[in-house]
C-alpha atoms as a PDB file:
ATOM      1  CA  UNK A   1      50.951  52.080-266.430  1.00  0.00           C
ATOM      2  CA  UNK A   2      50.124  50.605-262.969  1.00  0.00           C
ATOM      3  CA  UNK A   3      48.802  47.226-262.633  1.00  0.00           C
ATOM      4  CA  UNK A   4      46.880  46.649-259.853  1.00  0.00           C
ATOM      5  CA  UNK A   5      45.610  43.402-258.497  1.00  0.00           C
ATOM      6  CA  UNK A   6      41.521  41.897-258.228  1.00  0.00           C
ATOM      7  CA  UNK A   7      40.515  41.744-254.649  1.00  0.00           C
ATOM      8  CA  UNK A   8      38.661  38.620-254.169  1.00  0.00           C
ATOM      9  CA  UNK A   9      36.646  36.911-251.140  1.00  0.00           C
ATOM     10  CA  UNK A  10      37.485  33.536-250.427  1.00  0.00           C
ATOM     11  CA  UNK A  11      33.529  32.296-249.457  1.00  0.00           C
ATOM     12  CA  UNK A  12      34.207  28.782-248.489  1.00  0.00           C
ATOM     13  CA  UNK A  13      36.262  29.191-244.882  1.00  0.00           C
ATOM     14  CA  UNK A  14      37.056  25.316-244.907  1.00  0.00           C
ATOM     15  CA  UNK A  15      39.440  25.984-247.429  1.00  0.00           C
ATOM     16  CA  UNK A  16      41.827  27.349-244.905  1.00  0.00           C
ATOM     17  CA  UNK A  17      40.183  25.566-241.876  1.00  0.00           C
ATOM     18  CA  UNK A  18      38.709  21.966-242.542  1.00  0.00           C
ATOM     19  CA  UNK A  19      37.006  21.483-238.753  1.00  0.00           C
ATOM     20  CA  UNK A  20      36.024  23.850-236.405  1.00  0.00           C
ATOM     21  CA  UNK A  21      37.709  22.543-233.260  1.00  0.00           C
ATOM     22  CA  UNK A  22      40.616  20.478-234.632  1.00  0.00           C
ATOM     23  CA  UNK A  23      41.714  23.801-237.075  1.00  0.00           C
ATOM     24  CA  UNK A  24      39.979  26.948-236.563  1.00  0.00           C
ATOM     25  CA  UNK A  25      39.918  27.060-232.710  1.00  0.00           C
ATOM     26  CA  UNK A  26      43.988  26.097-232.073  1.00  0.00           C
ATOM     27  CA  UNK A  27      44.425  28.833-235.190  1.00  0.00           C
ATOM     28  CA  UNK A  28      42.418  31.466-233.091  1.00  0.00           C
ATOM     29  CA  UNK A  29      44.043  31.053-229.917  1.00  0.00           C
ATOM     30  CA  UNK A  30      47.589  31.817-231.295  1.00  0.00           C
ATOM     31  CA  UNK A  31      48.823  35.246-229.692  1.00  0.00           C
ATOM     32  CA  UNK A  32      48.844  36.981-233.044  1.00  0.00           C
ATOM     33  CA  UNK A  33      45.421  35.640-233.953  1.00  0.00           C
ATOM     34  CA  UNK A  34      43.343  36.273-230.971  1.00  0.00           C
ATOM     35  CA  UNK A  35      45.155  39.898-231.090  1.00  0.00           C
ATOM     36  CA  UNK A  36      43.343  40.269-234.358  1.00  0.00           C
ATOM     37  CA  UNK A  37      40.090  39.370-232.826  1.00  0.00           C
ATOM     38  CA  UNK A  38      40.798  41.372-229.676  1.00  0.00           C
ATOM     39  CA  UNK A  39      41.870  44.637-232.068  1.00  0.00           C
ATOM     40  CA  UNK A  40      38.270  44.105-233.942  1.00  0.00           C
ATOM     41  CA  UNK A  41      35.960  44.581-230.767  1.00  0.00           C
ATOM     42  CA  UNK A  42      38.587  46.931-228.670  1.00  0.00           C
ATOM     43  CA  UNK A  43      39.439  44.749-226.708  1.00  0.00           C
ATOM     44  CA  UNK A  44      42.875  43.250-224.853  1.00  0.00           C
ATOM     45  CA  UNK A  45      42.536  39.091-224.949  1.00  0.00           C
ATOM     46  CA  UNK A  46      44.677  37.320-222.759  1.00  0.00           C
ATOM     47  CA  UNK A  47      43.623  33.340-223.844  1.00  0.00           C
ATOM     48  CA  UNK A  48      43.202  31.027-220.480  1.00  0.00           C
ATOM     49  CA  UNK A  49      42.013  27.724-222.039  1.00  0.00           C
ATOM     50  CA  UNK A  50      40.324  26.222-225.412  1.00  0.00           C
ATOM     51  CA  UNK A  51      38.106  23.669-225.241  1.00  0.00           C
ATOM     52  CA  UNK A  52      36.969  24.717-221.954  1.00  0.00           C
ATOM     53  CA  UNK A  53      34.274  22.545-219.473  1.00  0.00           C
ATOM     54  CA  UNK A  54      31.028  24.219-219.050  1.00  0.00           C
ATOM     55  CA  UNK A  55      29.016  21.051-217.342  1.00  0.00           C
ATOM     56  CA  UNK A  56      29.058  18.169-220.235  1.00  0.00           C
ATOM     57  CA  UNK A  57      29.790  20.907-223.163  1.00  0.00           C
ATOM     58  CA  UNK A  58      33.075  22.462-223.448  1.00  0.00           C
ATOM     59  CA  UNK A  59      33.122  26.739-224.822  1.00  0.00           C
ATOM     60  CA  UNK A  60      35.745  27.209-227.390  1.00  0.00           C
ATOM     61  CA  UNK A  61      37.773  29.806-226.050  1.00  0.00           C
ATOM     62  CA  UNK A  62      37.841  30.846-222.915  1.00  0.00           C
ATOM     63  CA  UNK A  63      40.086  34.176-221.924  1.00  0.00           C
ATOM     64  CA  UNK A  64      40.536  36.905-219.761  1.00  0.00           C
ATOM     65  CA  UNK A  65      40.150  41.047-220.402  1.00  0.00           C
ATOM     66  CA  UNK A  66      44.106  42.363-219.902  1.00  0.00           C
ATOM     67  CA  UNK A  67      43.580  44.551-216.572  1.00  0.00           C
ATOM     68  CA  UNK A  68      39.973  43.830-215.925  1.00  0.00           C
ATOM     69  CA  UNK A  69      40.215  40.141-215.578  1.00  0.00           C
ATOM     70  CA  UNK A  70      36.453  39.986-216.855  1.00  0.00           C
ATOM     71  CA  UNK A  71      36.253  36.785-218.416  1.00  0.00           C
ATOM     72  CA  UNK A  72      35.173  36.150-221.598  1.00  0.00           C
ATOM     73  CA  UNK A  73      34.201  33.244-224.200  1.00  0.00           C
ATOM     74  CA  UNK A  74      34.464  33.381-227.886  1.00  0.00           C
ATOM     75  CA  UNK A  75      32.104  30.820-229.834  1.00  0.00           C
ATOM     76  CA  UNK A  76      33.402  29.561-233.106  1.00  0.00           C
ATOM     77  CA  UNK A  77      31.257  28.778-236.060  1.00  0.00           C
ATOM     78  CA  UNK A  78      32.146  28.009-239.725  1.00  0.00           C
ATOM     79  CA  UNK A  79      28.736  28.293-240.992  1.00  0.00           C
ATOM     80  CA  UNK A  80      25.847  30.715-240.761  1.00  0.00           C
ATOM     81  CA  UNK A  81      24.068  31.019-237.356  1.00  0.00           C
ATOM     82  CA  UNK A  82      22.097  28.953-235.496  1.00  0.00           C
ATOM     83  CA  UNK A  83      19.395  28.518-232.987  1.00  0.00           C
ATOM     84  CA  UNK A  84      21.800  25.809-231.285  1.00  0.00           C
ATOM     85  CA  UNK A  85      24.991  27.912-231.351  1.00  0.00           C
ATOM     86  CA  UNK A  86      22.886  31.130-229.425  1.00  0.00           C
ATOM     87  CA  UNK A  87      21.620  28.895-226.982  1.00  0.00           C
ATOM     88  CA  UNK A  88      25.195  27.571-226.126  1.00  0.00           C
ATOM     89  CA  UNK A  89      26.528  30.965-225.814  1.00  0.00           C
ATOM     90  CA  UNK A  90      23.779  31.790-223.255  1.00  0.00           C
ATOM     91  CA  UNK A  91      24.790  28.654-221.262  1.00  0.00           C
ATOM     92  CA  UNK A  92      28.618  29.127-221.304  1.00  0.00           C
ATOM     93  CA  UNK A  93      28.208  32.554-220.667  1.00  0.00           C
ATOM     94  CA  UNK A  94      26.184  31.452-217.445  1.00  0.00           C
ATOM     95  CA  UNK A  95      28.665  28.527-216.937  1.00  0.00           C
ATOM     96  CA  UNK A  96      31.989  30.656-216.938  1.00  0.00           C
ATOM     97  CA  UNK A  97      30.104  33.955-215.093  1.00  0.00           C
ATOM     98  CA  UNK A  98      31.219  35.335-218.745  1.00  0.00           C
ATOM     99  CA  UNK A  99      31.217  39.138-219.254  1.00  0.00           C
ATOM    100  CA  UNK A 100      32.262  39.255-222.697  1.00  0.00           C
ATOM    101  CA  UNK A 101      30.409  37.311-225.315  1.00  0.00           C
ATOM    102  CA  UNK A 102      32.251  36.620-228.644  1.00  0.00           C
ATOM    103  CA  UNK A 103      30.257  34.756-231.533  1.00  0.00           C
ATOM    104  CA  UNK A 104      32.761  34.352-234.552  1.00  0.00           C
ATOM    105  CA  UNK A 105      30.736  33.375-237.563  1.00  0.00           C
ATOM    106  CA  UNK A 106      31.132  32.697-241.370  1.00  0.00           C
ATOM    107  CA  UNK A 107      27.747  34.760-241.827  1.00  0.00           C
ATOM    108  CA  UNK A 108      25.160  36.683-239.341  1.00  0.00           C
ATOM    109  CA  UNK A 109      21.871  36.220-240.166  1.00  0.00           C
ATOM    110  CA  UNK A 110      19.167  38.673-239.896  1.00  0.00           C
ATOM    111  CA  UNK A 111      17.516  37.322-237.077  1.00  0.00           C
ATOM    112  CA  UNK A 112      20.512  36.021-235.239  1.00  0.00           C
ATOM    113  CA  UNK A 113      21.939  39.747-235.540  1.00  0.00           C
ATOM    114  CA  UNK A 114      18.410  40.606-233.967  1.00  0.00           C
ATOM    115  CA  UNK A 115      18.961  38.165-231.068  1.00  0.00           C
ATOM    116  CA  UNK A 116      22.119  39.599-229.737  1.00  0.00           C
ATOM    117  CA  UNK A 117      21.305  43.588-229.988  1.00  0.00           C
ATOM    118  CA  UNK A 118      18.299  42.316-228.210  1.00  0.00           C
ATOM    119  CA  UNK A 119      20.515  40.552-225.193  1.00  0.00           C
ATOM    120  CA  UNK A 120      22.718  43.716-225.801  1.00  0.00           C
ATOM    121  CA  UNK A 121      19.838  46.385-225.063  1.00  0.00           C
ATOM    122  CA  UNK A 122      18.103  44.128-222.186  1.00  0.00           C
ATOM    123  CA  UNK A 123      21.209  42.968-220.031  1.00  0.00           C
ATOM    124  CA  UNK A 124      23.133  44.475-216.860  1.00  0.00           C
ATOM    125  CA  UNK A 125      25.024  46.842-218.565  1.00  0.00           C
ATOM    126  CA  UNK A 126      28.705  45.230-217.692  1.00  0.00           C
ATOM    127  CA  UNK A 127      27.570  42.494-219.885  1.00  0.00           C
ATOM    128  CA  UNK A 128      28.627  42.451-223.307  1.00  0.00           C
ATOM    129  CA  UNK A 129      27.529  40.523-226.770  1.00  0.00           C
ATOM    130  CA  UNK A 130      29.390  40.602-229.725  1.00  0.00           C
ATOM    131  CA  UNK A 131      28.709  39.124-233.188  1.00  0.00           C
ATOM    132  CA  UNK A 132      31.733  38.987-235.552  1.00  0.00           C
ATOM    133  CA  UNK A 133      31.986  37.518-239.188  1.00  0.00           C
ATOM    134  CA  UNK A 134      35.153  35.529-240.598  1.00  0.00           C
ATOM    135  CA  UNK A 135      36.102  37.290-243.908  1.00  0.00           C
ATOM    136  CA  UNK A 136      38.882  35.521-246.391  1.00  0.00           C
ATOM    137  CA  UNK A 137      40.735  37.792-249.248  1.00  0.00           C
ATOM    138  CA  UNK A 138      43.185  37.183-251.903  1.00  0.00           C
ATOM    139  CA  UNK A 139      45.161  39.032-254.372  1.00  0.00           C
ATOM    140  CA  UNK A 140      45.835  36.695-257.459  1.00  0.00           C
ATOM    141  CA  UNK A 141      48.135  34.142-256.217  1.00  0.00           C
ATOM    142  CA  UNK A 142      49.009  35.671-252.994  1.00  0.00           C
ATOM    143  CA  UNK A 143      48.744  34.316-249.424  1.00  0.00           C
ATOM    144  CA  UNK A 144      44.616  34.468-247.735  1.00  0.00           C
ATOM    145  CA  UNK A 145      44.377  37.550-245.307  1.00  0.00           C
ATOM    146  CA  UNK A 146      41.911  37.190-242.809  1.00  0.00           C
ATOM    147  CA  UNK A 147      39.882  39.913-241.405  1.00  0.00           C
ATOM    148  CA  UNK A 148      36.997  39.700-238.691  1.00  0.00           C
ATOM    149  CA  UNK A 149      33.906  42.315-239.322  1.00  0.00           C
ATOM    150  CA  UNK A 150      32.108  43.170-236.623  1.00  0.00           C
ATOM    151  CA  UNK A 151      28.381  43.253-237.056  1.00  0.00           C
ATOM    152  CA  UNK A 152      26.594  43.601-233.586  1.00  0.00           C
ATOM    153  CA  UNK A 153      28.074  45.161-230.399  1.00  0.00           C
ATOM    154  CA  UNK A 154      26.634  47.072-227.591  1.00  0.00           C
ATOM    155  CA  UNK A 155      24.969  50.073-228.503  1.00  0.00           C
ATOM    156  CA  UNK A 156      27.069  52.320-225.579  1.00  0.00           C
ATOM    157  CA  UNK A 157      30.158  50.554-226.142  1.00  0.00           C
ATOM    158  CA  UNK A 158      31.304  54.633-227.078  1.00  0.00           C
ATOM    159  CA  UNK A 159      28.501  56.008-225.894  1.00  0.00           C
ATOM    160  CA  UNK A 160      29.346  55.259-222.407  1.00  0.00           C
ATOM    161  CA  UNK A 161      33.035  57.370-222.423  1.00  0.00           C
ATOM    162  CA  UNK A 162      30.903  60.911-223.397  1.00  0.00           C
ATOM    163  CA  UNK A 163      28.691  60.001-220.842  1.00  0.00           C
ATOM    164  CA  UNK A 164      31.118  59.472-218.405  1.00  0.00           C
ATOM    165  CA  UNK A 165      33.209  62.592-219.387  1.00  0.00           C
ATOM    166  CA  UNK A 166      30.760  65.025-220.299  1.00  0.00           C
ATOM    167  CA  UNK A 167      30.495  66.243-216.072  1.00  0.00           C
ATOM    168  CA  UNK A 168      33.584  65.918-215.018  1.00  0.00           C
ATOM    169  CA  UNK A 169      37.241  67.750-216.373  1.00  0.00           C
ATOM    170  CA  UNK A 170      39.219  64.995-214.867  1.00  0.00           C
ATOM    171  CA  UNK A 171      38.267  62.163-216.929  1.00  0.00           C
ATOM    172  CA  UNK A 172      37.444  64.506-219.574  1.00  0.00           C
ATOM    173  CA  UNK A 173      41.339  65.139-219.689  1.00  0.00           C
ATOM    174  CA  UNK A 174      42.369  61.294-219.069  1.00  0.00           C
ATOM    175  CA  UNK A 175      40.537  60.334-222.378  1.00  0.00           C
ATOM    176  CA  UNK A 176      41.541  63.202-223.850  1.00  0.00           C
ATOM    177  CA  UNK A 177      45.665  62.529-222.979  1.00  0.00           C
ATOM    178  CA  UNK A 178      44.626  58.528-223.730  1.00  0.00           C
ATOM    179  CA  UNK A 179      43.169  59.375-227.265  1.00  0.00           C
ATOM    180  CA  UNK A 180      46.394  61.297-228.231  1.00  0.00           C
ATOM    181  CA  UNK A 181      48.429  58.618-226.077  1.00  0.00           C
ATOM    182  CA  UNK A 182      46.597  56.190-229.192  1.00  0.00           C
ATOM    183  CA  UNK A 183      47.205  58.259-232.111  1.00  0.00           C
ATOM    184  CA  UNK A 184      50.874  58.774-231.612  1.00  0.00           C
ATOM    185  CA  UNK A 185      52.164  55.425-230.333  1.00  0.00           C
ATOM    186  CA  UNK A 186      50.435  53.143-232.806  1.00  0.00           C
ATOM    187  CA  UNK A 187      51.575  55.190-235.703  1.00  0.00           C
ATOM    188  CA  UNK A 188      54.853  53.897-234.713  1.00  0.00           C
ATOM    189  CA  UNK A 189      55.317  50.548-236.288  1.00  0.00           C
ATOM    190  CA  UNK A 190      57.749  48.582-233.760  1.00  0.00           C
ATOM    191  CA  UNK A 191      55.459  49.666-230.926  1.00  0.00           C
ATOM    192  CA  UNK A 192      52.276  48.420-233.088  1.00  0.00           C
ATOM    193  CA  UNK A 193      53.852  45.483-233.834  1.00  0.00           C
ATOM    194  CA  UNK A 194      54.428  44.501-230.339  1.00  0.00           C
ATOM    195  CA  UNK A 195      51.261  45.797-228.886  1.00  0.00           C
ATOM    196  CA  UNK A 196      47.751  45.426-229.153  1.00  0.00           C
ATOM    197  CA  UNK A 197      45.664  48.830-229.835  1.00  0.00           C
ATOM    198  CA  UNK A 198      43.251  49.779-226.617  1.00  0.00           C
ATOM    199  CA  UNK A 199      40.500  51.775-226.518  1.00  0.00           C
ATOM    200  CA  UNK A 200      40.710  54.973-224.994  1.00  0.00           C
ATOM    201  CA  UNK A 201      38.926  55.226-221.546  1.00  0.00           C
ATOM    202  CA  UNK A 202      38.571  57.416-218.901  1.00  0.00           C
ATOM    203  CA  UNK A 203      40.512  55.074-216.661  1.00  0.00           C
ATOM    204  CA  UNK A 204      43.992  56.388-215.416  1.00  0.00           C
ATOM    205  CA  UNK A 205      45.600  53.419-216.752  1.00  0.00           C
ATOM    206  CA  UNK A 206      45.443  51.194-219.897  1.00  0.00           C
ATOM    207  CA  UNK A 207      46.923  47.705-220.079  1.00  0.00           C
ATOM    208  CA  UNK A 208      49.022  45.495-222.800  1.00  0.00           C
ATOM    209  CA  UNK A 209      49.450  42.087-222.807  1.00  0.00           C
ATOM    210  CA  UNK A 210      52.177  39.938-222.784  1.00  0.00           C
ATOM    211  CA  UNK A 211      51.233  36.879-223.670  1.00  0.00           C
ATOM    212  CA  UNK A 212      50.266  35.268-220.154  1.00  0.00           C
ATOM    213  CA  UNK A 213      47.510  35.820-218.157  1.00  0.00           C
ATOM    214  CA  UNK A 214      49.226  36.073-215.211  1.00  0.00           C
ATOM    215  CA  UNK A 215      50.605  39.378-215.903  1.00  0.00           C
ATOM    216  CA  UNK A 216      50.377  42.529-217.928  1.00  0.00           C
ATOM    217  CA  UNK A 217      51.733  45.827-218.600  1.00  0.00           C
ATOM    218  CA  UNK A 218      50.049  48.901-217.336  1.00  0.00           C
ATOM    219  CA  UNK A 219      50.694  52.259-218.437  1.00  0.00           C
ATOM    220  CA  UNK A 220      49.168  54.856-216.185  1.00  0.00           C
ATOM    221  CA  UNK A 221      48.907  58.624-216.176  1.00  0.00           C
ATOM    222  CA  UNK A 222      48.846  59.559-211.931  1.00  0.00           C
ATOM    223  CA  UNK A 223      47.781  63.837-211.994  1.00  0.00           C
ATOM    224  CA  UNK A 224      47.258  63.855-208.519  1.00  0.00           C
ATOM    225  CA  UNK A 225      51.221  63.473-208.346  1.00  0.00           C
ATOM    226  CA  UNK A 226      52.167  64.880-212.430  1.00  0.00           C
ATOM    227  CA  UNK A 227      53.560  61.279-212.649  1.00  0.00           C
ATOM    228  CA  UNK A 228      53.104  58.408-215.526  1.00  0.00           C
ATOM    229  CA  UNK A 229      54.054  55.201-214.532  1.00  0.00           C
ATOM    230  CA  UNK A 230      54.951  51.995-216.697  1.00  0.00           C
ATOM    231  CA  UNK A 231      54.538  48.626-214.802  1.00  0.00           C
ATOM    232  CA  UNK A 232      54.568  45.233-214.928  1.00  0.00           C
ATOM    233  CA  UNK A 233      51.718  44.201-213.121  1.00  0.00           C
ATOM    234  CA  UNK A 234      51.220  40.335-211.484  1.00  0.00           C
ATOM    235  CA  UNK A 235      47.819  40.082-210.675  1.00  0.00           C
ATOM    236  CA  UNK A 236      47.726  36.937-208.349  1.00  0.00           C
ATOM    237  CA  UNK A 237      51.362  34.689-208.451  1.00  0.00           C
ATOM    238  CA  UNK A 238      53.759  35.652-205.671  1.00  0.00           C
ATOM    239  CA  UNK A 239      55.970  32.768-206.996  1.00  0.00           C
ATOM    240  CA  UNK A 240      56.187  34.329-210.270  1.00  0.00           C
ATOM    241  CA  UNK A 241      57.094  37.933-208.276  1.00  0.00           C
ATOM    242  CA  UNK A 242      59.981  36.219-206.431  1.00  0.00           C
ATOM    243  CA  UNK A 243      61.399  34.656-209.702  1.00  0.00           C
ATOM    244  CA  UNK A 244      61.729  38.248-211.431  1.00  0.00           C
ATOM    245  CA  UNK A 245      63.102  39.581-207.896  1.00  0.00           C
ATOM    246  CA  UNK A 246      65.807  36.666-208.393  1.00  0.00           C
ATOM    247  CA  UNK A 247      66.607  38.474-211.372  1.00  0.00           C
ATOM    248  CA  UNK A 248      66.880  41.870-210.261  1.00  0.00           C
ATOM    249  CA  UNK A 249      69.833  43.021-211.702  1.00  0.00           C
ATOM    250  CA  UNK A 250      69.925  41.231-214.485  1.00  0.00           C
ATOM    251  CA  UNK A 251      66.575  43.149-215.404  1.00  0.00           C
ATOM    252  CA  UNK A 252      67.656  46.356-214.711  1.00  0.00           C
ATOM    253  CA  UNK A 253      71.003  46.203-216.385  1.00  0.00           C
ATOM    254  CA  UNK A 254      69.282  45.303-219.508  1.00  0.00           C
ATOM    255  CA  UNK A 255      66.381  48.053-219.377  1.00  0.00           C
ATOM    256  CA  UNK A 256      69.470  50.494-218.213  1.00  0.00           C
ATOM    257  CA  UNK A 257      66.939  51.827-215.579  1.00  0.00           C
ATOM    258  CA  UNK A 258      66.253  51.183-211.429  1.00  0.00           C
ATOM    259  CA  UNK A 259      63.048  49.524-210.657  1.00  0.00           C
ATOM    260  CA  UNK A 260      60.721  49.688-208.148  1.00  0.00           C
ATOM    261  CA  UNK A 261      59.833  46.374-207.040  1.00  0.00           C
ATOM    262  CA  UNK A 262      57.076  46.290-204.593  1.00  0.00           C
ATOM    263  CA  UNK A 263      55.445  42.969-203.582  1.00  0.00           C
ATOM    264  CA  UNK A 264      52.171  43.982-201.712  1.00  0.00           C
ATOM    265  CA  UNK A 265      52.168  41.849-199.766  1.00  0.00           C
ATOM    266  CA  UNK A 266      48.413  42.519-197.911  1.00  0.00           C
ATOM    267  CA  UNK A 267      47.184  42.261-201.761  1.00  0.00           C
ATOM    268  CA  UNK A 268      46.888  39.461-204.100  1.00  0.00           C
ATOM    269  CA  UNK A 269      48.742  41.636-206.834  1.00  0.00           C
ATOM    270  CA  UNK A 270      52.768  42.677-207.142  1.00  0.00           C
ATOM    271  CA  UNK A 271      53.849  45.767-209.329  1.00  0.00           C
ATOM    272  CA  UNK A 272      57.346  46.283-210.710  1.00  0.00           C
ATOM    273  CA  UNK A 273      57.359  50.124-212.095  1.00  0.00           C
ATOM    274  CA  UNK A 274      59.263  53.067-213.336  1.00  0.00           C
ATOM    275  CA  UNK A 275      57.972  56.157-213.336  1.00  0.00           C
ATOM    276  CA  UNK A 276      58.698  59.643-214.422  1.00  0.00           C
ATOM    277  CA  UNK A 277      57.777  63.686-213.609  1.00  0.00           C
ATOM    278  CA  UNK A 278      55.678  65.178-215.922  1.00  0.00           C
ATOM    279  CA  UNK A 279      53.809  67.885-216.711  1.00  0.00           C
ATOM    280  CA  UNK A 280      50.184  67.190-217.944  1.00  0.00           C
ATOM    281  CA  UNK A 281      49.057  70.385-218.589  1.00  0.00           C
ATOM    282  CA  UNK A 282      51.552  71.380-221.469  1.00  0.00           C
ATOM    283  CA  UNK A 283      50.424  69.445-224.704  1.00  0.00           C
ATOM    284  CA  UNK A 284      53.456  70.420-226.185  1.00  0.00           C
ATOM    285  CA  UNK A 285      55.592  67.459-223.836  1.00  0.00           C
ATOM    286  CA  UNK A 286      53.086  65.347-224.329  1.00  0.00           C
ATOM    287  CA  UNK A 287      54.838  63.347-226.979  1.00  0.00           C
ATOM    288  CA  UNK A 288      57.879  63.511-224.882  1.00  0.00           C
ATOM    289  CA  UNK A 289      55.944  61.356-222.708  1.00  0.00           C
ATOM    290  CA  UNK A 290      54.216  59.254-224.777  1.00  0.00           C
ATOM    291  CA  UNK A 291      58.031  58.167-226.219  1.00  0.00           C
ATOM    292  CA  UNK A 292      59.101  57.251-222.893  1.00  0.00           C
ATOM    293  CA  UNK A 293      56.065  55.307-222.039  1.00  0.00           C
ATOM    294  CA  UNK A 294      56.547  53.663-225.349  1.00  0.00           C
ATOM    295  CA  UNK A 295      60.308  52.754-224.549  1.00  0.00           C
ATOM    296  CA  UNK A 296      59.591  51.563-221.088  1.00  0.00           C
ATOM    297  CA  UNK A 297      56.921  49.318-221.930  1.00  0.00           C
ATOM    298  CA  UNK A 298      58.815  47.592-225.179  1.00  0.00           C
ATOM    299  CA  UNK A 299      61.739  47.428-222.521  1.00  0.00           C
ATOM    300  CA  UNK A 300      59.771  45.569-220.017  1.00  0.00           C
ATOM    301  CA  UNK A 301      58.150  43.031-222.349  1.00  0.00           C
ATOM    302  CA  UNK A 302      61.185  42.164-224.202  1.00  0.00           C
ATOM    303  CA  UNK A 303      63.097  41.688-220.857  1.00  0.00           C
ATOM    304  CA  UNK A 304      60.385  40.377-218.828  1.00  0.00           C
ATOM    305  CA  UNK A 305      59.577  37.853-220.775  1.00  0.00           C
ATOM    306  CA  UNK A 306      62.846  35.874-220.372  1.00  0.00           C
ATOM    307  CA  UNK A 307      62.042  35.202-217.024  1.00  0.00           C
ATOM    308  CA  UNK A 308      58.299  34.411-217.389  1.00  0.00           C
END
């Protein structure tokens, strides 16, 4: 006979976190957290600040898209919505020149959910709202799992990608290589564990983060040349460049490969890349390449980030 445990929601959040800013927010902007967060609304969160200065107020969590550098905020809020807590995300978001708008809640309501598929449908379309819900579970005994449900998002948020693909093969065939790219690597549980999941685009790369949001690892699929290419990218620190460049051998000797390191210097950005021949067209070395993306990039992170 199998005994199985009683799933149970845990309704009163303060259980876990007694304040909002002294407990919840620090909780949230851990790495392995926010990456929960981040997985929820397809997103890659690099965190820049909590408790961030909008005028006399101060948002949360303020953070950065991995890659994009769109900025977003994230609103916490133990309790069900609020006039007062939608009328601070509209100010923050003007504050910070947000992009992304993230309103963690312990319950939507109805008219609230209203509000932001309203600011959803009638805003420049680069702008986006989200509305997510805090949910607790136990087992018996066992240790609270958190999950975060979301309720409201932009109505194209996938809508968008068939647009965008439907006239034209070539980004037709990057989502296409990007979707199995997905479906391979994050069935594979050490590269899961050290990477967040990203939502297939039509762009020729897709970025991971690595914990600062000064840099990132890019993956990128280049047809025009049958290359793919797995970087560490450095968006705008020269200094930071210089002290991986110090380390050049050291680097390479432990990733067993040869670099390019390539400064830019007309450009705020510096890339440091391998890359590889490949042939796009035949599916059947496809996961031939997705392993040796996959090995690159948990290479690069786990040596880069000695030095960071």
């Amino acid at each position: 006979m199998i005994n199985l445990g009683k799933l149970k929601e845990i309704k009163d959040l303060r259980k876990v976190w007694p304040h909002e800013a002294l407990d919840f927010t620090p909780w949230l902007a851990e790495e392995d957290n926010l990456a929960l967060l981040a997985d929820a609304v397809g997103l890659e969160i690099t965190l820049d600040e909590t408790e961030s200065s909008v005028g006399d107020f101060n948002v949360d969590i303020f953070a950065t898209e991995t890659g994009t550098d769109r900025k977003i905020i994230i609103e916490n809020q133990l309790e069900d919505t609020n006039h007062d807590h939608l009328g601070k995300l509209i100010t923050y978001a003007s504050g910070k020149s947000a992009e992304i708008v993230i309103w963690v809640v312990k319950r939507a309501r109805e008219e609230h959910r209203a509000a932001v598929e309203w600011l959803n449908n009638h805003t420049d379309e680069n702008v986006a709202f989200f509305l997510v819900e805090i949910k607790l579970y136990q087992i018996g005994n066992s240790e609270m799992a958190v999950k975060f449900e979301v309720v409201e998002k932009p109505n194209d948020w996938t809508k968008e990608i068939k647009k965008n693909t439907s006239n034209s093969p070539i980004l037709q065939a990057r989502y296409d290589y990007w979707l199995a790219f997905n479906d391979y690597a994050f069935n594979n549980s050490t590269f899961s564990k050290a990477f967040n999941k990203r939502k297939a685009s039509t762009d020729h790369w897709m970025t991971f983060g690595v914990g600062s949001s000064a840099c990132c690892i890019s993956i990128s699929q280049i047809r025009k040349y049958s290359h793919v290419i797995v970087e560490w990218y450095i968006s705008d620190d020269k200094e930071l460049y210089h002290k991986f460049y110090s380390n050049k051998d050291a680097i390479e000797s432990e990733m067993g490969v040869q670099l390019e390191w390539n400064e830019l210097p007309e450009k705020k950005a510096s890339r440091i890349l391998v890359y590889k021949d490949v042939d796009f067209d035949n599916k059947d070395s496809w996961e031939e390449q997705f392993e040796w993306m996959m090995l690159m990039a948990l290479k690069m992170k786990k040596t880069f980030k000695k030095y960071l």
